[in-house]
Protein backbone atom coordinates (compact mmCIF):
# COMPACT_ATOMS: atom_id res chain seq x y z
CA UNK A 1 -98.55 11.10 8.07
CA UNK A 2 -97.76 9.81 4.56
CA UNK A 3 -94.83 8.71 5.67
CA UNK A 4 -95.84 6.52 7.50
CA UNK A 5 -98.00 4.88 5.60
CA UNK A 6 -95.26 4.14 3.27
CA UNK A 7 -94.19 1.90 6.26
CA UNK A 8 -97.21 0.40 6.81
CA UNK A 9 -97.37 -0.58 3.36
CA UNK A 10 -93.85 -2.02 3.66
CA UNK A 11 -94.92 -3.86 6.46
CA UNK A 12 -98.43 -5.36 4.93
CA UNK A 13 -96.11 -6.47 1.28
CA UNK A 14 -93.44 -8.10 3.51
CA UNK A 15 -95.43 -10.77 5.14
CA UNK A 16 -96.58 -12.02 2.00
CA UNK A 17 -93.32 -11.81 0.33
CA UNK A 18 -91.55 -14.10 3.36
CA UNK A 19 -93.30 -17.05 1.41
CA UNK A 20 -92.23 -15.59 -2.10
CA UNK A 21 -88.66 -15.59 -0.20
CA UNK A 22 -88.38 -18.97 0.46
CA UNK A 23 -87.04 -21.23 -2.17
CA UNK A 24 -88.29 -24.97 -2.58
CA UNK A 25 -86.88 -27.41 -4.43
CA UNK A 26 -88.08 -30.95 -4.81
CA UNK A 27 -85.34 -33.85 -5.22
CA UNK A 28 -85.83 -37.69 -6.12
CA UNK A 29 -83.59 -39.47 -3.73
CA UNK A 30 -83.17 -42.60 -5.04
CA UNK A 31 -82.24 -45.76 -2.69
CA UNK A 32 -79.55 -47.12 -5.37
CA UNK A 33 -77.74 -44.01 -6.96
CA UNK A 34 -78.23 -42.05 -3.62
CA UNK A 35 -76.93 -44.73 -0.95
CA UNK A 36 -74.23 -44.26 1.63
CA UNK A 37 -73.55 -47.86 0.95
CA UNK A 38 -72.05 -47.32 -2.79
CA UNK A 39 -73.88 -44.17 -4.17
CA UNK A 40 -73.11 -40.37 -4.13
CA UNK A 41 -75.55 -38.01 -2.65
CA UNK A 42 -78.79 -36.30 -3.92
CA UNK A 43 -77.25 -32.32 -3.88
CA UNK A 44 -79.70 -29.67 -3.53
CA UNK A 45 -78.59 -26.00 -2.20
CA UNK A 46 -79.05 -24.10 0.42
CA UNK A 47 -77.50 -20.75 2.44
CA UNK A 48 -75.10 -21.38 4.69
CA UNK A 49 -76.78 -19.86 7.92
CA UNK A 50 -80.25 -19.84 6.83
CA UNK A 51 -82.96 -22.22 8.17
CA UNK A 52 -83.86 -24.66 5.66
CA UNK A 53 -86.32 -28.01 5.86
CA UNK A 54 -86.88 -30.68 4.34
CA UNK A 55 -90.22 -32.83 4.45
CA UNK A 56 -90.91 -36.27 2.83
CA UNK A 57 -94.84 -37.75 2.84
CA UNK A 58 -94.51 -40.43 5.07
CA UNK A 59 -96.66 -42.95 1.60
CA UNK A 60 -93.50 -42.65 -0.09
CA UNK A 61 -91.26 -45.75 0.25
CA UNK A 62 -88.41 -47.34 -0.62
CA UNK A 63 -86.82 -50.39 -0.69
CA UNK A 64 -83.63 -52.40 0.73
CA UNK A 65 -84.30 -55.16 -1.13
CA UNK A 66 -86.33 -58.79 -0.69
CA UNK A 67 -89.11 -58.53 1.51
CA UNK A 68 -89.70 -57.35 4.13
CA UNK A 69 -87.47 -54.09 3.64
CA UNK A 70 -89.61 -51.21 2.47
CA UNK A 71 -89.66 -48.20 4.40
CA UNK A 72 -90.59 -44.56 3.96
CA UNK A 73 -88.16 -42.01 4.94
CA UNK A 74 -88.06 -42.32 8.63
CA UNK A 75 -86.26 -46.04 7.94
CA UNK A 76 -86.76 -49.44 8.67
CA UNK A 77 -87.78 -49.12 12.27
CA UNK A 78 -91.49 -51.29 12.67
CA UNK A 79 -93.94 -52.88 10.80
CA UNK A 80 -95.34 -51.76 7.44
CA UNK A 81 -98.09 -53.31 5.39
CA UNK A 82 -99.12 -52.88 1.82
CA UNK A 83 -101.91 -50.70 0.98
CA UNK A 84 -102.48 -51.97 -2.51
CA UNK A 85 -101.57 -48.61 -4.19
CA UNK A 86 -98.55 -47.16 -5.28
CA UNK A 87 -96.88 -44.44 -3.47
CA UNK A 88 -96.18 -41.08 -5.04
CA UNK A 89 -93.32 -42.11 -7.74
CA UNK A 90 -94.83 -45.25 -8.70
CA UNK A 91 -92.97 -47.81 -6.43
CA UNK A 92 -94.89 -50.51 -5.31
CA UNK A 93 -93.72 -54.11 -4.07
CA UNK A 94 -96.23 -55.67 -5.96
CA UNK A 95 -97.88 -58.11 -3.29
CA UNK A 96 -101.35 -58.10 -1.73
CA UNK A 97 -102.79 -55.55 0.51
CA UNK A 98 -102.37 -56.24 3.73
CA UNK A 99 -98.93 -58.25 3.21
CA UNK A 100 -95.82 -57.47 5.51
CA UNK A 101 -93.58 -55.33 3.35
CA UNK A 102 -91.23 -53.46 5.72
CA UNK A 103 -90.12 -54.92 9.76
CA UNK A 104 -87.31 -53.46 12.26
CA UNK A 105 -84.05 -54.28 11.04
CA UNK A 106 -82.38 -52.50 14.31
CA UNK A 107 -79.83 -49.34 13.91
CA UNK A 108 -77.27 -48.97 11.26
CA UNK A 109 -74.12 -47.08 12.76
CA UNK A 110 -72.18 -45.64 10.13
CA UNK A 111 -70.46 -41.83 9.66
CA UNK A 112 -71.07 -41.03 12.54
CA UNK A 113 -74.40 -41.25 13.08
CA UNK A 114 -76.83 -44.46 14.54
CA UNK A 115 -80.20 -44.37 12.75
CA UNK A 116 -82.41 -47.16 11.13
CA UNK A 117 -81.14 -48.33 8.07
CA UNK A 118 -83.47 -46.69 4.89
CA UNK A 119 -83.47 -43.73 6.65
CA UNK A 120 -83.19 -39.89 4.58
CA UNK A 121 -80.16 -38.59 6.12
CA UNK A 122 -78.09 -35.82 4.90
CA UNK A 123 -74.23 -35.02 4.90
CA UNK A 124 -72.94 -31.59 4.46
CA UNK A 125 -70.48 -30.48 1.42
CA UNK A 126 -68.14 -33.17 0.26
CA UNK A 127 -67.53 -35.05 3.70
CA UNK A 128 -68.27 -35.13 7.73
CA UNK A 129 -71.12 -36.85 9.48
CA UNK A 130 -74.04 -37.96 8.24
CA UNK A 131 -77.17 -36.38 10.26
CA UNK A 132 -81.07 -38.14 10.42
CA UNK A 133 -83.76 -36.43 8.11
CA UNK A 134 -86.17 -38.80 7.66
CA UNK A 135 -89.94 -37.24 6.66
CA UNK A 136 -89.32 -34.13 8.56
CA UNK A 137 -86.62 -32.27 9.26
CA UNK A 138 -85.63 -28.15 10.18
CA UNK A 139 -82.61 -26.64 11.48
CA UNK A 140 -79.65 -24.29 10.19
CA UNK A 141 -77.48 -24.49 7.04
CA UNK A 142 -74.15 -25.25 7.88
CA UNK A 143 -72.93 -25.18 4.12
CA UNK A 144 -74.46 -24.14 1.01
CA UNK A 145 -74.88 -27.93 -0.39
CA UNK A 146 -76.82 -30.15 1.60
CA UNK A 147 -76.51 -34.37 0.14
CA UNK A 148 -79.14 -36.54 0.93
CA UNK A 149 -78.98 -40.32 0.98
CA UNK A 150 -80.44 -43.42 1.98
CA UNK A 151 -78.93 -44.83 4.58
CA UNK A 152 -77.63 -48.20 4.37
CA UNK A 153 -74.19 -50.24 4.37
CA UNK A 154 -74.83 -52.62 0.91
CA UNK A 155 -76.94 -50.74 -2.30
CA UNK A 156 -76.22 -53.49 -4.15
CA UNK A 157 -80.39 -54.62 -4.34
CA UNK A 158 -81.98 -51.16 -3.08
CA UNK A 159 -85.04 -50.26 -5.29
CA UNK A 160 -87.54 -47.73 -5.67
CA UNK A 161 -87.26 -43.51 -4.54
CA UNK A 162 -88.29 -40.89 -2.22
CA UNK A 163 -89.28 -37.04 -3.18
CA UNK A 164 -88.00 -34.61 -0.43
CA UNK A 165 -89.05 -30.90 -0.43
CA UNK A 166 -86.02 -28.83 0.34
CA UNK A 167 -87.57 -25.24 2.02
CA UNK A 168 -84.81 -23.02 1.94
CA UNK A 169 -86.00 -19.76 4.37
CA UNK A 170 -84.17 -16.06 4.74
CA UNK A 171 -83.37 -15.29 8.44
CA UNK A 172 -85.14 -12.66 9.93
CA UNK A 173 -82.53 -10.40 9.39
CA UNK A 174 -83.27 -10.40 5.39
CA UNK A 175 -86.98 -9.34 6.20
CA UNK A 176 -85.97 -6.24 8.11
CA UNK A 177 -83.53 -5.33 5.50
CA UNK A 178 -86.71 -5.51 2.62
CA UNK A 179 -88.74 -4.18 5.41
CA UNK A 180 -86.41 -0.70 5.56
CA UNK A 181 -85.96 -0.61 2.01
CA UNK A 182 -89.77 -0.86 1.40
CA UNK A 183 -90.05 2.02 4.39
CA UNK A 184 -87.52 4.16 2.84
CA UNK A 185 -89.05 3.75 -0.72
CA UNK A 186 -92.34 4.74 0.80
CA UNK A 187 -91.04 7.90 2.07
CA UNK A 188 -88.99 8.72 -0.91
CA UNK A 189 -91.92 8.50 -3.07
CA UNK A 190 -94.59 10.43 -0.24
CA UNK A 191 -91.66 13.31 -0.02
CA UNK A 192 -91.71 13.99 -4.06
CA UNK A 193 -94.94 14.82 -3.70
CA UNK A 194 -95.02 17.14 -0.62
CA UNK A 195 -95.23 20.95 -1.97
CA UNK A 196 -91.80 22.58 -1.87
CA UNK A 197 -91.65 25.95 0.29
């Protein structure tokens, strides 16, 4: 019996330690340094194999230059207006609320990949196709550096920077290893205090 409540208590720590598991990082991708069109990536790491996401909040913009060209993450792809406030690093195009600040500027193709230009997209390791992030993304690691960007052909008047959350999660397979460890420790422990015949 006390054995297996050595595995019971494995199983009620591992839930909670599935979020203790995951790393986050948070990285400033900015639309100058960080652009495909004359910048080198934003590198954050992950594990090759292991899920990993990345979220943006769809208030933070940046800019391609003279109005209208902000967008948030997702890219130019529609209408944006001002709000009057500044988004979460401080950029803000300076013009009355309500003003046109961001429009459709149709699809950049470029590496491989057709996506609004301003968009987040990532490339993995030094090279290959870039892939579309924009404010929310999940899917496997297929190398342990993942580069973000912004996505555009000419940096040469790009303002202003994004923050994207990089969630790095264990497969499954890593909680059943800490789940048998925990189980085995639980025994190991409930055995040394069983009476010996």
């Amino acid at each position: 019996m006390k054995q297996w409540m050595g595995f019971l208590a494995a199983v009620l720590i591992t839930a909670p330690m599935q979020q203790a598991l995951a790393a986050t990082t948070v990285v400033e991708v900015k639309a100058l340094e960080n652009s495909t069109g004359g910048g080198s990536g934003a590198s954050v790491s992950v594990i090759a194999g292991n899920s990993f996401s990345v979220s943006v909040d769809p208030l933070d913009l940046w800019s391609a230059g003279a109005l209208p060209r902000w967008s948030n993450a997702d890219g130019l792809a529609g209408p944006l207006f001002a709000t009057g406030f500044p988004d979460t690093n401080g950029d803000d195009p300076g013009v009355p609320v309500g003003t046109l600040i961001g429009g459709d500027f149709g699809l950049l193709n470029l590496g491989g990949l057709s996506a609004p230009h301003g968009t987040l997209v990532g490339q993995w390791g030094s090279g290959g196709n870039y892939f579309a992030i924009g404010t929310s993304y999940a899917s496997i690691a297929l190398e342990n550096t993942l580069n973000l960007f912004y996505f555009d052909s000419n940096n040469g008047d790009n303002s202003g920077s994004i923050l994207a959350t990089v969630t790095a999660v264990p497969e499954p397979e890593t909680y059943v290893m800490l789940l048998a460890g925990l189980g085995l420790l639980g025994f190991a422990v409930n055995r040394k205090k069983l009476p010996h015949a």
